[in-house]
C-alpha atoms as a PDB file:
ATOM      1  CA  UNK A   1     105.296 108.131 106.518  1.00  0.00           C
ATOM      2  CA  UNK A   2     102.002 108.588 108.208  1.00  0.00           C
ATOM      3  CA  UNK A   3      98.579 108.496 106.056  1.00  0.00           C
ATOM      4  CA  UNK A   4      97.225 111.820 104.826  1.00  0.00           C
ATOM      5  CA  UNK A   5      93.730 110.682 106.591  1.00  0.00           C
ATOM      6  CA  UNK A   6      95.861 111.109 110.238  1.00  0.00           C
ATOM      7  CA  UNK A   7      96.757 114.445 109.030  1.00  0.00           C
ATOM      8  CA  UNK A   8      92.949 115.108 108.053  1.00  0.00           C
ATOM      9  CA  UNK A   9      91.954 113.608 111.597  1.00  0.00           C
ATOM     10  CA  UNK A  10      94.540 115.729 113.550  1.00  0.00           C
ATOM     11  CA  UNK A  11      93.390 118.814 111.845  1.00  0.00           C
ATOM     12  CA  UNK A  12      89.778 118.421 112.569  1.00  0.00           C
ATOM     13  CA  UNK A  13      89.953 117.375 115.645  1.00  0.00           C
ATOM     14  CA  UNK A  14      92.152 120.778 116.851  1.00  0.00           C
ATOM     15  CA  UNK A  15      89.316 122.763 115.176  1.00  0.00           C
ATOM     16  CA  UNK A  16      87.478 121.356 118.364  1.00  0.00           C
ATOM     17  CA  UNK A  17      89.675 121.901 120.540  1.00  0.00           C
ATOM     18  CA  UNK A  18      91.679 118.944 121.469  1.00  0.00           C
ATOM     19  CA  UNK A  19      95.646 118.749 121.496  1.00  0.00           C
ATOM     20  CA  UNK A  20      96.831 116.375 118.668  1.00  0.00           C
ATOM     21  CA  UNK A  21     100.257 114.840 118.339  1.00  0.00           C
ATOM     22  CA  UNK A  22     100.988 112.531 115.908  1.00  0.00           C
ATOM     23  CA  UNK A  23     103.025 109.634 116.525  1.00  0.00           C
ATOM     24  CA  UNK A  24     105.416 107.751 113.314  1.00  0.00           C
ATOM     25  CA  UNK A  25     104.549 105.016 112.592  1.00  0.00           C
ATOM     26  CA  UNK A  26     107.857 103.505 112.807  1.00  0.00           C
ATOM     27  CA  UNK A  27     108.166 103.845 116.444  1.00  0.00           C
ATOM     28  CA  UNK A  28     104.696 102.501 117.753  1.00  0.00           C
ATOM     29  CA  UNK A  29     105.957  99.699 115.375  1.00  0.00           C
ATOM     30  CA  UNK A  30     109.175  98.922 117.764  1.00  0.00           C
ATOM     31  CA  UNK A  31     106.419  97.996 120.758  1.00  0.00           C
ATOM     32  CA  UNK A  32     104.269  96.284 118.400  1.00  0.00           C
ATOM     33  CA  UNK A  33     104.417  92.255 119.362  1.00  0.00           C
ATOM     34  CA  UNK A  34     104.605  90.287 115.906  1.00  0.00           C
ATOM     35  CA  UNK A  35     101.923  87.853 117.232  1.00  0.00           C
ATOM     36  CA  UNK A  36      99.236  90.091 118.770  1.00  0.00           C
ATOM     37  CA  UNK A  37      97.932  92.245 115.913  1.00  0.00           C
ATOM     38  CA  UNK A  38      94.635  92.963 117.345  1.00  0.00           C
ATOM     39  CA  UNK A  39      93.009  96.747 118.436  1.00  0.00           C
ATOM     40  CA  UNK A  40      94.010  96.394 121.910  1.00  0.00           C
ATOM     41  CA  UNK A  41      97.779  95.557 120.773  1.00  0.00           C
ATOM     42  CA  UNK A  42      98.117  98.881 118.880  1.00  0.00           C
ATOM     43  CA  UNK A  43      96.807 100.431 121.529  1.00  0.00           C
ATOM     44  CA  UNK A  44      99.172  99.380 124.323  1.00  0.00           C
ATOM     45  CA  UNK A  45     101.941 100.187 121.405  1.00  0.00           C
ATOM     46  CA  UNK A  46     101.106 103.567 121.101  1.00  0.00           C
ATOM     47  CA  UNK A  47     100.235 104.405 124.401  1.00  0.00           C
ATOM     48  CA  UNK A  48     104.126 102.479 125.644  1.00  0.00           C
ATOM     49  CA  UNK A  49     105.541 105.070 123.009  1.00  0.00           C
ATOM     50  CA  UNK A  50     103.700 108.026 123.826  1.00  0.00           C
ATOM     51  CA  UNK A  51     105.074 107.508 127.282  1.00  0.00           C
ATOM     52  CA  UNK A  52     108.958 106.318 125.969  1.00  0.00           C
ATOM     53  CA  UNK A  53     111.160 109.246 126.437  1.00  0.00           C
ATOM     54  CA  UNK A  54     112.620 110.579 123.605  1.00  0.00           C
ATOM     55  CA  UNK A  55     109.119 109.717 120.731  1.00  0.00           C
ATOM     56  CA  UNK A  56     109.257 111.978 118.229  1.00  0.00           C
ATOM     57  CA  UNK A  57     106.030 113.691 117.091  1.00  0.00           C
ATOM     58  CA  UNK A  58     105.193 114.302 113.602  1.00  0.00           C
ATOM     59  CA  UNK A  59     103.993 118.094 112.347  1.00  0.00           C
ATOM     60  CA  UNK A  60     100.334 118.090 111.592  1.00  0.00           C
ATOM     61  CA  UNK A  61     100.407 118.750 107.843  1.00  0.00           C
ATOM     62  CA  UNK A  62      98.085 121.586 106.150  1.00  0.00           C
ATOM     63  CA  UNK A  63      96.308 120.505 103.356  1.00  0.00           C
ATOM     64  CA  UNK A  64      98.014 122.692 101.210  1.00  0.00           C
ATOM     65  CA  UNK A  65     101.462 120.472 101.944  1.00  0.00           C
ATOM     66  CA  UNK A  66      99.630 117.291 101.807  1.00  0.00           C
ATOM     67  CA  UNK A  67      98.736 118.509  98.483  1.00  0.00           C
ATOM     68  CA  UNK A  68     102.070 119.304  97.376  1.00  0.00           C
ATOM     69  CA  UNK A  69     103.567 116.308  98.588  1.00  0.00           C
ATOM     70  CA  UNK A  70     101.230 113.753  96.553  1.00  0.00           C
ATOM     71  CA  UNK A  71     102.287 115.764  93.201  1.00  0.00           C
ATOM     72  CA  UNK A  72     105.771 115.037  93.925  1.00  0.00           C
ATOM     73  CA  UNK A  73     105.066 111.426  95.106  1.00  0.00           C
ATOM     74  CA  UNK A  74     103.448 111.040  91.339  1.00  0.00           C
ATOM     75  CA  UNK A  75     106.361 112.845  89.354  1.00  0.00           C
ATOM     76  CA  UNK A  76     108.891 110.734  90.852  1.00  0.00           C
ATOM     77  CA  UNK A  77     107.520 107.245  90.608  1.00  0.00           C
ATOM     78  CA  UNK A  78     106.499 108.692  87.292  1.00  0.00           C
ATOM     79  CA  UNK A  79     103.193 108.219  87.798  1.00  0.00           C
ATOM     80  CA  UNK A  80     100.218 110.167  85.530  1.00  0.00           C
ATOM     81  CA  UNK A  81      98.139 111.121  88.586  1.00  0.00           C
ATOM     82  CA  UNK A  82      95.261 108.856  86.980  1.00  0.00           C
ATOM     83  CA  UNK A  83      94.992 105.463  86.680  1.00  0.00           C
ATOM     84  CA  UNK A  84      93.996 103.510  83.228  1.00  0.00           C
ATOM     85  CA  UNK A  85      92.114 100.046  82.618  1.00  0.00           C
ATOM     86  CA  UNK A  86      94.941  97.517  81.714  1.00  0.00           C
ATOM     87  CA  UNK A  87      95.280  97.611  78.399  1.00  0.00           C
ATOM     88  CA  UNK A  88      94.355 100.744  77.594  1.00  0.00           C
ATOM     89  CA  UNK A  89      96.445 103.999  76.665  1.00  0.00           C
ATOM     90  CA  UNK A  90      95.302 106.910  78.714  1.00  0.00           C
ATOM     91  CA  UNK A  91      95.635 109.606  75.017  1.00  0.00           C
END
């Protein structure tokens, strides 16, 4: 699952006129080295997957589906869409 701030990113940035494609997560992670979590590591990773045949890009969401998609995130993990001091009953 990629972070609704990529989505936010990607959508401003084709305002201006670039091309955007957004890359999961879970495949930059396959040329990710275990030891070398630095900048320049992520880098190299997601520039080796752009260029790997067969990367799947991710649809730029609107922020009417990201919108959608974080109220069902909260109804099924039950959540109240707020958050209350320990302790405390939110009524």
């Amino acid at each position: 699952m990629i972070c609704g701030t990529a989505h936010y990113w990607a959508r401003t940035l084709e305002k201006m006129g670039h091309r955007v494609r957004l890359i999961q997560p879970q495949r930059v992670k396959t040329f990710l080295g275990y030891r070398n979590k630095t900048d320049a590591a992520d880098a190299k990773a997601i520039c080796e997957a752009l260029m790997h045949p067969g990367t799947r890009f991710v649809r730029i969401k609107s922020i009417e589906q990201q919108d959608t998609d974080s109220q069902s995130d909260t109804l099924l993990s039950g959540g109240t869409g707020y958050h209350s001091p320990q302790g405390h009953s939110p009524v």
